[in-house]
Protein backbone atom coordinates (compact mmCIF):
# COMPACT_ATOMS: atom_id res chain seq x y z
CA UNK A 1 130.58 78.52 152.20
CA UNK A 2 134.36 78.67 149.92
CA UNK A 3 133.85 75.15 149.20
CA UNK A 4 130.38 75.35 146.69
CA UNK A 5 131.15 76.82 144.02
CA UNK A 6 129.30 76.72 139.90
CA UNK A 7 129.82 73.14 138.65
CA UNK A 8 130.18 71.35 142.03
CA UNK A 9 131.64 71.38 145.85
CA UNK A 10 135.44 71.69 145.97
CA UNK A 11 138.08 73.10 147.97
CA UNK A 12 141.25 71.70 150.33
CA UNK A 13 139.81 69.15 152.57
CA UNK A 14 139.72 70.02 156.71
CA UNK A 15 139.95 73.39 155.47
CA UNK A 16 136.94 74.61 153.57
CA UNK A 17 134.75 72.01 153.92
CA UNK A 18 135.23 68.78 156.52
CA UNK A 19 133.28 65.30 157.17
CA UNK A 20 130.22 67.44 158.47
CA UNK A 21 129.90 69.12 155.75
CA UNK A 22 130.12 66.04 153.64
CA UNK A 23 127.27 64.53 156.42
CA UNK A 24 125.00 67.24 155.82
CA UNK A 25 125.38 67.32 152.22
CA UNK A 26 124.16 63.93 152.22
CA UNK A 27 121.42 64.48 154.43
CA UNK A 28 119.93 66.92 152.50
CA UNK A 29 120.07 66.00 149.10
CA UNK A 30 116.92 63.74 149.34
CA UNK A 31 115.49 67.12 150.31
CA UNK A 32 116.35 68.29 147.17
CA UNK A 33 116.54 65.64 144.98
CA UNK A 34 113.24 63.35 145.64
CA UNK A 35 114.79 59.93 145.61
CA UNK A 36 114.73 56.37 146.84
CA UNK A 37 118.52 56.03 146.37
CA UNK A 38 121.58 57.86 145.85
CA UNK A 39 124.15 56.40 143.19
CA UNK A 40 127.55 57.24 144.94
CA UNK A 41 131.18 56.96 143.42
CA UNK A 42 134.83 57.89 145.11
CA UNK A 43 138.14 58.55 143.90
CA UNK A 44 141.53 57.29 145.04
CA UNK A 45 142.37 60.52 147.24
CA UNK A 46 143.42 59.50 150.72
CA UNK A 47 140.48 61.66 152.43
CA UNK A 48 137.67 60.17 149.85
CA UNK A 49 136.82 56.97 152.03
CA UNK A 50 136.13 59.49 155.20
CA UNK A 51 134.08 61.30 152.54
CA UNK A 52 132.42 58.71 151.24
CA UNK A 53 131.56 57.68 154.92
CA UNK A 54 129.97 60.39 155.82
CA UNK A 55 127.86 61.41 152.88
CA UNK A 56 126.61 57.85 153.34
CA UNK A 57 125.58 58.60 156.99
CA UNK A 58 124.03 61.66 155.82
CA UNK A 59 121.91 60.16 153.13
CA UNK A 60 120.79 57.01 155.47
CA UNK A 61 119.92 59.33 158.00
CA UNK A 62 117.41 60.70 155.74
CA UNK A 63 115.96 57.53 155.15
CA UNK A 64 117.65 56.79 151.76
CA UNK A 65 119.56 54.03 150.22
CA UNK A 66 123.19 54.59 149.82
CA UNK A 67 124.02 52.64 146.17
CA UNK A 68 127.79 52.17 146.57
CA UNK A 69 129.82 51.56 143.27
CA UNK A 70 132.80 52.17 144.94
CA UNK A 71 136.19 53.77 143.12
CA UNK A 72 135.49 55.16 140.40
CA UNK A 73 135.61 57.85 137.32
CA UNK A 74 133.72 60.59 137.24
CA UNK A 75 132.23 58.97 133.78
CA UNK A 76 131.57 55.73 135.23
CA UNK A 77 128.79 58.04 137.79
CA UNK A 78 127.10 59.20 135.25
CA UNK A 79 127.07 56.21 133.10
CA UNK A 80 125.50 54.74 136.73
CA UNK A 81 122.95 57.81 137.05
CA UNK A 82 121.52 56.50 133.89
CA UNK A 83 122.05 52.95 134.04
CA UNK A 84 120.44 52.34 137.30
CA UNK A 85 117.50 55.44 136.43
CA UNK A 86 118.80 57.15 139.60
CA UNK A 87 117.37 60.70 140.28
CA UNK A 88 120.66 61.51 142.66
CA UNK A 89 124.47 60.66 142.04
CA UNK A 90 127.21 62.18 143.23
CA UNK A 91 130.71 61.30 143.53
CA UNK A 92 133.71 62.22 145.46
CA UNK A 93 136.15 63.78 143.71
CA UNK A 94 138.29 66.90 143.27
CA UNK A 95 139.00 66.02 139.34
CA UNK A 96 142.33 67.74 138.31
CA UNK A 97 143.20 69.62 141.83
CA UNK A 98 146.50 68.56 143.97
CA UNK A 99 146.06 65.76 146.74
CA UNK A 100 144.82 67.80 149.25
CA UNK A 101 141.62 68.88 147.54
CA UNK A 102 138.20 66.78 147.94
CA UNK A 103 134.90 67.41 147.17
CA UNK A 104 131.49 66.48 145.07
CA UNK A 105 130.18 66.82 141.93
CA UNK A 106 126.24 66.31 142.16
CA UNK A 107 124.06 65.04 139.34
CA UNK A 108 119.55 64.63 139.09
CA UNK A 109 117.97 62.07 136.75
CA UNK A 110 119.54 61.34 133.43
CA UNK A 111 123.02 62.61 134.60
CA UNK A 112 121.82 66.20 134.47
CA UNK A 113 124.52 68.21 136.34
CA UNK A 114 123.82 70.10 139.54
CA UNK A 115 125.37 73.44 139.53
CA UNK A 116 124.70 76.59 141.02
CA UNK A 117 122.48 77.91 138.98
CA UNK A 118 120.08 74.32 138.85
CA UNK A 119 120.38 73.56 142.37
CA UNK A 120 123.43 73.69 144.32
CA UNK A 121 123.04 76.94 146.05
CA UNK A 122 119.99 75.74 147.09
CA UNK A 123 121.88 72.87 148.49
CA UNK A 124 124.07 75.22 150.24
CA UNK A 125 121.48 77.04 151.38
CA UNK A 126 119.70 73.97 153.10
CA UNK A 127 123.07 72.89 154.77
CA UNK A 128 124.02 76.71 156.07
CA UNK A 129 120.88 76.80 157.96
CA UNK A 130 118.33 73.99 158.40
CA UNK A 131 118.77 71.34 161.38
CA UNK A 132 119.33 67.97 160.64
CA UNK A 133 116.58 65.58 162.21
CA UNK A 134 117.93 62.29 161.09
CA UNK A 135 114.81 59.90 160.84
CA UNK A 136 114.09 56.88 163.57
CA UNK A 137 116.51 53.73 163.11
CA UNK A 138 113.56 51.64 161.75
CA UNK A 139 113.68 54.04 158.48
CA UNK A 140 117.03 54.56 158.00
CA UNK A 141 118.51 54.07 154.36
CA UNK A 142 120.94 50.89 153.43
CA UNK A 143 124.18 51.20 152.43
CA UNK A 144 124.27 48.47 149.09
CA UNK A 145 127.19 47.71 146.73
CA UNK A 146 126.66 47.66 143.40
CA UNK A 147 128.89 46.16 140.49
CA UNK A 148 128.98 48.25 137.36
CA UNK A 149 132.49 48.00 135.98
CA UNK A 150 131.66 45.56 133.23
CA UNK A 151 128.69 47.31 131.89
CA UNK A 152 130.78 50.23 131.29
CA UNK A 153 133.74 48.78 129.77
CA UNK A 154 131.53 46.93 127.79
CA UNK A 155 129.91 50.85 126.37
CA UNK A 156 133.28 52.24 126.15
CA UNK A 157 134.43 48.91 123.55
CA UNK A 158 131.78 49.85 121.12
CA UNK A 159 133.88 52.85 119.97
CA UNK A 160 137.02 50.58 120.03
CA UNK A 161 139.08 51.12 116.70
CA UNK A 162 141.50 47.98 115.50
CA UNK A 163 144.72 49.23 117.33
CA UNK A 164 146.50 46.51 115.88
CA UNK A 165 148.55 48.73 113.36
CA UNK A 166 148.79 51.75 115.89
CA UNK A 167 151.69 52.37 118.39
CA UNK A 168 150.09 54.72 121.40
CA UNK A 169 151.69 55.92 124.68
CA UNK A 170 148.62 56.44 127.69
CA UNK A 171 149.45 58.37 130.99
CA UNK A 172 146.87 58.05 133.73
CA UNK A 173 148.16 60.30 136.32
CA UNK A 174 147.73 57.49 138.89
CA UNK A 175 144.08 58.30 138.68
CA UNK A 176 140.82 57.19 138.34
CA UNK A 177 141.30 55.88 134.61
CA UNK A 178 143.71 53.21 135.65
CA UNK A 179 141.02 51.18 136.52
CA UNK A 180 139.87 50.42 133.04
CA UNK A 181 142.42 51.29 130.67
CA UNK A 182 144.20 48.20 130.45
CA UNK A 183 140.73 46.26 129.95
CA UNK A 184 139.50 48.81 127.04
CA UNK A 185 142.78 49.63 124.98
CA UNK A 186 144.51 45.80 125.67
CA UNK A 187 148.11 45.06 126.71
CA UNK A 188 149.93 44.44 123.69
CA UNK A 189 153.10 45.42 122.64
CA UNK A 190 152.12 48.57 120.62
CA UNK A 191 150.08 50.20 123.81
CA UNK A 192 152.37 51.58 126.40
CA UNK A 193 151.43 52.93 130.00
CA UNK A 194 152.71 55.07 132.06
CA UNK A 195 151.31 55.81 135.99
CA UNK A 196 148.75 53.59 135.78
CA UNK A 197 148.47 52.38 139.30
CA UNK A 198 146.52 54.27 141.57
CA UNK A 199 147.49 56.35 144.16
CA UNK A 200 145.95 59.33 145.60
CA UNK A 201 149.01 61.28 145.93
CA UNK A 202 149.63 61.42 142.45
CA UNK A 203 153.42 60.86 142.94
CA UNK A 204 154.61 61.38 139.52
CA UNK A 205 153.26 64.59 138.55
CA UNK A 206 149.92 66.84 139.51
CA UNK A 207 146.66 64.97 137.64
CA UNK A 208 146.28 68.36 135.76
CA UNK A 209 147.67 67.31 132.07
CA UNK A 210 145.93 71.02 130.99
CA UNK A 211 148.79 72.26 132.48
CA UNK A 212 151.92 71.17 130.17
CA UNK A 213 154.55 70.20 132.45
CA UNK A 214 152.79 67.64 133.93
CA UNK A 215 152.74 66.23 130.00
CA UNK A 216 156.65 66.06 130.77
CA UNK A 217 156.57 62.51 130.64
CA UNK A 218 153.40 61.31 128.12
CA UNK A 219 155.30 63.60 125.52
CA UNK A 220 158.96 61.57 126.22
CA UNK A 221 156.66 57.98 125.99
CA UNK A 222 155.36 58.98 122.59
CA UNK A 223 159.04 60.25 120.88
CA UNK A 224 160.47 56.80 122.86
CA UNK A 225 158.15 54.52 121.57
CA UNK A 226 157.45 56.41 118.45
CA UNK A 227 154.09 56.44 119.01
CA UNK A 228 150.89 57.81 116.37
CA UNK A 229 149.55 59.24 119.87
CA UNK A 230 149.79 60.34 123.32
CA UNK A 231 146.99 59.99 125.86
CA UNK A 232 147.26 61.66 129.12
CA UNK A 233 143.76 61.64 131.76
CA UNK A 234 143.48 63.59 134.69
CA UNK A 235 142.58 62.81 137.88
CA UNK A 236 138.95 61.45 137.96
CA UNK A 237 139.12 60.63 134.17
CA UNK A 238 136.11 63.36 132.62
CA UNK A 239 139.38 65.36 131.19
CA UNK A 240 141.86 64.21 128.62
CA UNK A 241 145.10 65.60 126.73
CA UNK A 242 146.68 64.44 123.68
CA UNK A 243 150.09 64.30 122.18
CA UNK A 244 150.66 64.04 118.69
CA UNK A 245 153.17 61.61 116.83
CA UNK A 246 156.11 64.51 117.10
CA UNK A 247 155.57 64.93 120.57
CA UNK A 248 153.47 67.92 121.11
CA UNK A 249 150.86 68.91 123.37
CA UNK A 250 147.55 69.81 121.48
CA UNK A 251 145.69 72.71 122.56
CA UNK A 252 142.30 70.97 123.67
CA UNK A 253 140.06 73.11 121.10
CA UNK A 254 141.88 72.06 118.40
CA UNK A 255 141.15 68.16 119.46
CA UNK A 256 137.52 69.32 118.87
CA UNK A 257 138.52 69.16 115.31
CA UNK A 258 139.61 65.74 115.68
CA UNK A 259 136.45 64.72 117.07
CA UNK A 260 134.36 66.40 114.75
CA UNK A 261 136.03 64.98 111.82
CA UNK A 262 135.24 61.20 113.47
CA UNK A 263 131.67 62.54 113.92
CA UNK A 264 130.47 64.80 110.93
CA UNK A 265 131.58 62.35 108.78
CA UNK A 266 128.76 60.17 109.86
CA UNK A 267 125.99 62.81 110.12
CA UNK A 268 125.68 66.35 109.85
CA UNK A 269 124.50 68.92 112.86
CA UNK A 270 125.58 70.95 115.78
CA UNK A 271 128.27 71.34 118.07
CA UNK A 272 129.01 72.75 121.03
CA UNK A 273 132.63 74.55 122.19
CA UNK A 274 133.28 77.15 124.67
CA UNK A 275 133.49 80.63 124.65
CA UNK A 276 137.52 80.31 124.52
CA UNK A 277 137.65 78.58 121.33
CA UNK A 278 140.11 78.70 118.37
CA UNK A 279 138.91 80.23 114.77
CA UNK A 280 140.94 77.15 113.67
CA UNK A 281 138.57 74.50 115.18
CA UNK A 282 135.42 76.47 114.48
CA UNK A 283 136.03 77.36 110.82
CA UNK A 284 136.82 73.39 110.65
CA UNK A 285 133.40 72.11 111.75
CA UNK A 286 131.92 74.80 109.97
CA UNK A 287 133.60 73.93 106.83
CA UNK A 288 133.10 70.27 107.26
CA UNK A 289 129.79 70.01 107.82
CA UNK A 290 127.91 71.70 111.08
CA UNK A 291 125.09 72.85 110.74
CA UNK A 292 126.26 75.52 113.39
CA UNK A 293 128.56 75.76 115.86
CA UNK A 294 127.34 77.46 119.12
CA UNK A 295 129.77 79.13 121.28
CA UNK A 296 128.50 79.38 124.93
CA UNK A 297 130.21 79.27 128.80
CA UNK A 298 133.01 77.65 130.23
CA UNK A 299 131.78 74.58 132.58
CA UNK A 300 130.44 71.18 132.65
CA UNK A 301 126.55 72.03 134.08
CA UNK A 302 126.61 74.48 131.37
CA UNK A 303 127.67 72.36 128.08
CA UNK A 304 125.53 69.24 129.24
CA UNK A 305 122.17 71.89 129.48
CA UNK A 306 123.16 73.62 126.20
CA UNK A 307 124.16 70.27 123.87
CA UNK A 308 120.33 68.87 125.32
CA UNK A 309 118.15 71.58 124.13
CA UNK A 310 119.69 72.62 121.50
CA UNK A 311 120.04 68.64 120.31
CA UNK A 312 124.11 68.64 119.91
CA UNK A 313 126.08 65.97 118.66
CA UNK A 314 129.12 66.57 120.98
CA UNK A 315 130.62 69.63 122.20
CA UNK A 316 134.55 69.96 123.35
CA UNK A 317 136.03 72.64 125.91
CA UNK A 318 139.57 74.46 126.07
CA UNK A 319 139.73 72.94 129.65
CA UNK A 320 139.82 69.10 127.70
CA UNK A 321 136.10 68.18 128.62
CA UNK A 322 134.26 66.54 125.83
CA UNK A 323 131.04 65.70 125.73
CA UNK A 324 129.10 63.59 123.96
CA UNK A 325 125.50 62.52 122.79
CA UNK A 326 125.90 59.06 122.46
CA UNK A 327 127.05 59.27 126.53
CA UNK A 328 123.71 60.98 128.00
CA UNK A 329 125.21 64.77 127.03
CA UNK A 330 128.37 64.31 129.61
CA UNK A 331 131.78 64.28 129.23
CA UNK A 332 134.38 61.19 128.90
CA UNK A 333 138.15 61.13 128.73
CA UNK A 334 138.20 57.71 127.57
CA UNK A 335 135.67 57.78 125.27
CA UNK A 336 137.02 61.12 123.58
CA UNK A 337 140.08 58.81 123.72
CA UNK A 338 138.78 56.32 121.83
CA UNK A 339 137.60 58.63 119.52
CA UNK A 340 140.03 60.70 118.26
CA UNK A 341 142.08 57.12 117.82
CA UNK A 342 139.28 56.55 115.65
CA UNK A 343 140.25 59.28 113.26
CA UNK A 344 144.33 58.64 114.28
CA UNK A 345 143.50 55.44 112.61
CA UNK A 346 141.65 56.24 109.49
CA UNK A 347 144.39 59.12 108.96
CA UNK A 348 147.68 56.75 108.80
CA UNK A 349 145.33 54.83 106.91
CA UNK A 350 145.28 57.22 104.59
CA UNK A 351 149.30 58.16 105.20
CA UNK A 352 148.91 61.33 107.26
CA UNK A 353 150.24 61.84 110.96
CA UNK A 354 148.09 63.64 114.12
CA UNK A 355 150.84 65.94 113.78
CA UNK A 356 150.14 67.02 109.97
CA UNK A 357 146.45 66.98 110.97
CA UNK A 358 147.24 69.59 113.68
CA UNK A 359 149.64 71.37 111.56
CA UNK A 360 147.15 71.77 108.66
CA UNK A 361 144.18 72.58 111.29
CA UNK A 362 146.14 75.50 112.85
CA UNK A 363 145.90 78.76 110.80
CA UNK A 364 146.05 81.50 113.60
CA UNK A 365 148.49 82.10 116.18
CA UNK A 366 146.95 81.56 119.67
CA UNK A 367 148.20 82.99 123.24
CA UNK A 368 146.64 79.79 125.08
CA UNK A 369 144.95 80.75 128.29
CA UNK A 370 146.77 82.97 130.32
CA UNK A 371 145.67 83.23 134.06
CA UNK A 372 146.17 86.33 136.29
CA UNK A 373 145.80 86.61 139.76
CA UNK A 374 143.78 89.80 140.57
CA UNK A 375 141.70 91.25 143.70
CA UNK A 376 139.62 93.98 141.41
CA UNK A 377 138.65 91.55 138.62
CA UNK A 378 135.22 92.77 138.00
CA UNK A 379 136.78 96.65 137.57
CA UNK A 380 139.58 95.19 135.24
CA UNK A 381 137.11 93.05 133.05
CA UNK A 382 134.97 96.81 133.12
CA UNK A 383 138.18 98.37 131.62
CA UNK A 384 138.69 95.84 128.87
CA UNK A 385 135.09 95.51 127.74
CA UNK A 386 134.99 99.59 127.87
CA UNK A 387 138.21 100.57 126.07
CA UNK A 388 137.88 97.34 123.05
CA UNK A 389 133.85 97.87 122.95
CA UNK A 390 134.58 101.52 121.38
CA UNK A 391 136.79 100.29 118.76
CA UNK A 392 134.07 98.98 116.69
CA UNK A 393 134.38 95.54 117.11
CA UNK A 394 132.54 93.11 114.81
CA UNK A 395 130.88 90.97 117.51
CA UNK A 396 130.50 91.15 121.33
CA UNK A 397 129.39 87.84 123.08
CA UNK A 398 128.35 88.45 126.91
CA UNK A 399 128.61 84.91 128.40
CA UNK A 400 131.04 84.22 130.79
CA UNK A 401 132.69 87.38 130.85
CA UNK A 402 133.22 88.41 127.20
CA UNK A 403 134.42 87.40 123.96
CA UNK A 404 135.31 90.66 121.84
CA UNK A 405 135.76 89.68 117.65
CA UNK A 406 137.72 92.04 115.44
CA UNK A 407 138.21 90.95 111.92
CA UNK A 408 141.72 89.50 112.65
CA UNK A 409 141.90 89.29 116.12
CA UNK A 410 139.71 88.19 119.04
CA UNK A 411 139.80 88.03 122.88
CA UNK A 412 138.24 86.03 125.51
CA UNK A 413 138.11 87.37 129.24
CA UNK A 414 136.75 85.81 132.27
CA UNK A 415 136.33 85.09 135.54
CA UNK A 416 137.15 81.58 136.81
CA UNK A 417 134.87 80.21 138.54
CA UNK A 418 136.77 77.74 140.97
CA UNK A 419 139.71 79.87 141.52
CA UNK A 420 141.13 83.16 142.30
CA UNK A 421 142.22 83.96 138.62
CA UNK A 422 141.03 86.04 135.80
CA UNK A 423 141.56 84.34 133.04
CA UNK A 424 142.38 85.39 129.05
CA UNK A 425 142.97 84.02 125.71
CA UNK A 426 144.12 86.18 122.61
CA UNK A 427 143.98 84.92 118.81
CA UNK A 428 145.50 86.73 115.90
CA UNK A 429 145.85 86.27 112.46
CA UNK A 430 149.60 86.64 112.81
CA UNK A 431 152.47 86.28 115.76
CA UNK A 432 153.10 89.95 115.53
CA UNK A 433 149.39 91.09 116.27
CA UNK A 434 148.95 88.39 118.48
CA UNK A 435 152.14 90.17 120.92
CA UNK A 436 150.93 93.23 120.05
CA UNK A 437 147.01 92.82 121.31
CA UNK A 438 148.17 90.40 124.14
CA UNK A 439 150.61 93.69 125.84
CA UNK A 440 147.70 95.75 124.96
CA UNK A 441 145.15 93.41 127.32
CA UNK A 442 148.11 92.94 129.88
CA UNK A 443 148.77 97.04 130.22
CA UNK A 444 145.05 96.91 131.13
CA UNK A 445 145.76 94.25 133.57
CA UNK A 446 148.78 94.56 135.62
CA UNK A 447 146.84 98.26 136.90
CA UNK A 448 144.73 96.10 138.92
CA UNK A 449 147.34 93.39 140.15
């Protein structure tokens, strides 16, 4: 089935998945989730409501309480999951994707994700080919409304810096984050917002800030208003972007730094990034006090599992996912927001800029990740790992395709695992390698295109 995919189910709505799917989806997660109740959470997208619906009929029909918390972020499920001790969440959402996209990300008890690997093929399994036998009217589930909105703005304000000498510029995409920013950050004079009402056709630009030109109009806020920093969320509000004070949009790894400075100044231990992650941001941790930094795959289900066992304080993602301890293990855009205005504020403090934090950070030139749209990927990531393996390299990491280290250069390759694209990053110790690897990798490439 094209819509279930590693992290969660996703795809263009009436297309590759519809209302029956969303019905039987909701029928059978009791089945796989033992529960009493099912936490459940919706974004602004005109087909979430029809959704919502029908996953509701789904889980009623098998005899299980619907508990409705109506619009929300992606966050604001989790922090439900563990709020209310539900073993089942899920909310409707397709995160960064254009308007016509829908779908469901799926969480178990303690906001542990459901992915493919802990669960949701199993799920797809049950919904390809069992029959649905909803259960007599007597024992069908309730469909209950639950408030929650002031329990979470109430978590997110204990990370809260004094803004009151900061100037900062927020875009929320006309997403999911409009509904709290204005109670978290305030409405005075220094905080200015952009696309803050919501609207599930995102009028004003895609709800993708990862990719830069829909930071068109957070980066003209912050050189208007001459802000210290730009915030831009995406769609359901687990992703955010930032602009620093001259306007430019930071590379998501390197905001790892940010966050790690905020955090390892407190306490010393381990962090989590993904397997597409600067030198710059990992030499920093290293160098300022983590006790290691693991690099391991690309994907929500996957950092959540690895920052639990291995006891993580946060972890951060190229993709703009951070995630956090102090938040059950899962990911925030707000409160990475509030976060890395934490350190914003201690650094003017101190008289230094975002921008002469990111300019110090930076020491290698990076490509950023490049996607490519390819039928043969598996034979063209074969080529790559065979032709760079036999050049001696100093490390290999096998985890989500490959990560190949040379002693001034290093590659990541991979498969994405939501879209048709195979996906690389290339970091060199100079601009001149970094052109000359990159045509190398792409002369490998555009054989298979």
């Amino acid at each position: 089935m094209g819509a279930f995919h590693a992290y969660d189910i996703r795809g263009v709505y009436n297309k590759d998945f519809d209302k029956n799917t969303a019905y039987k989806v909701g029928f059978f997660i009791p089945r796989l989730l033992p529960c009493k109740f099912v936490v459940v959470g919706r974004d602004v997208r005109k087909s979430s409501d029809e959704i919502f619906e029908y996953l509701a009929k789904g889980i009623t029909d098998a005899g299980v309480d619907v508990w409705d918390i109506g619009l929300a972020t992606t966050p604001l499920v989790y922090f439900s999951t563990v709020f209310f001790k539900a073993d089942a969440s899920v909310q409707i959402t397709a995160s960064h994707n254009p308007p016509e996209y829908n779908g469901m990300k799926i969480s178990r008890t303690k906001a542990i994700p459901v992915g493919g690997d802990s669960g949701l093929k199993d799920l797809e399994k049950l919904v390809e080919e069992n029959e649905v036998v909803p259960v007599s009217a007597d024992r069908k589930g309730k469909i209950i409304k639950k408030e929650i909105y002031d329990e979470y703005v109430a978590f997110q304000k204990r990370f809260l810096p004094d803004l009151s000498d900061m100037n900062i510029s927020i875009d929320c995409s006309n997403g999911m984050s409009s509904l709290f920013v204005h109670r978290i950050f305030g409405d005075g004079k220094n905080i200015h917002y952009i696309n803050d009402t919501l609207d599930g056709n995102f009028p004003n630009h895609e709800p993708n800030p990862l990719e830069e030109k829909n930071c068109a109009q957070i980066k003209a806020a912050v050189l208007e208003n001459k802000s210290d920093c730009g915030i831009i969320y995406d769609g359901d509000a687990d992703r955010v972007i930032f602009i620093d004070s001259k306007g430019r949009f930071m590379q998501p790894d390197f905001t790892t730094s940010v966050i790690g400075d905020y955090y390892l100044e407190k306490e010393k231990g381990s962090i989590y990034v993904d397997v597409r992650t600067s030198r710059s941001t990992t030499e920093y941790l290293a160098k300022h006090g983590a006790t290691e930094v693991i690099i391991w795959k690309v994907g929500h289900a996957f950092a959540k599992n690895m920052i639990r066992e291995k006891g993580c304080i946060f972890g951060g993602e190229l993709a703009g996912h951070y995630y956090f301890r102090d938040f059950n293990n899962c990911d925030s855009g707000i409160l990475a927001s509030l976060l890395v205005l934490q350190t914003t504020v201690k650094m003017k403090k101190e008289g230094k800029s975002l921008a002469q934090f990111m300019d110090d950070l930076v020491k290698y030139a990076n490509s950023g990740e490049t996607n490519f749209k390819l039928e043969e990927k598996d034979a063209c990531i074969k080529e790559i790992y065979d032709t760079f393996t036999s050049q001696n390299p100093d490390k290999v990491m096998d985890c989500d395709g490959y990560r190949i280290e040379f002693a001034d250069w290093w590659f990541s390759v991979r498969k994405s695992n939501t879209e048709p694209f195979l996906r690389l990053i290339v970091e060199a110790k100079t601009p001149e390698l970094l052109d000359e690897k990159f045509g190398l990798l792409k002369a490998i490439i555009a054989k298979y295109k």
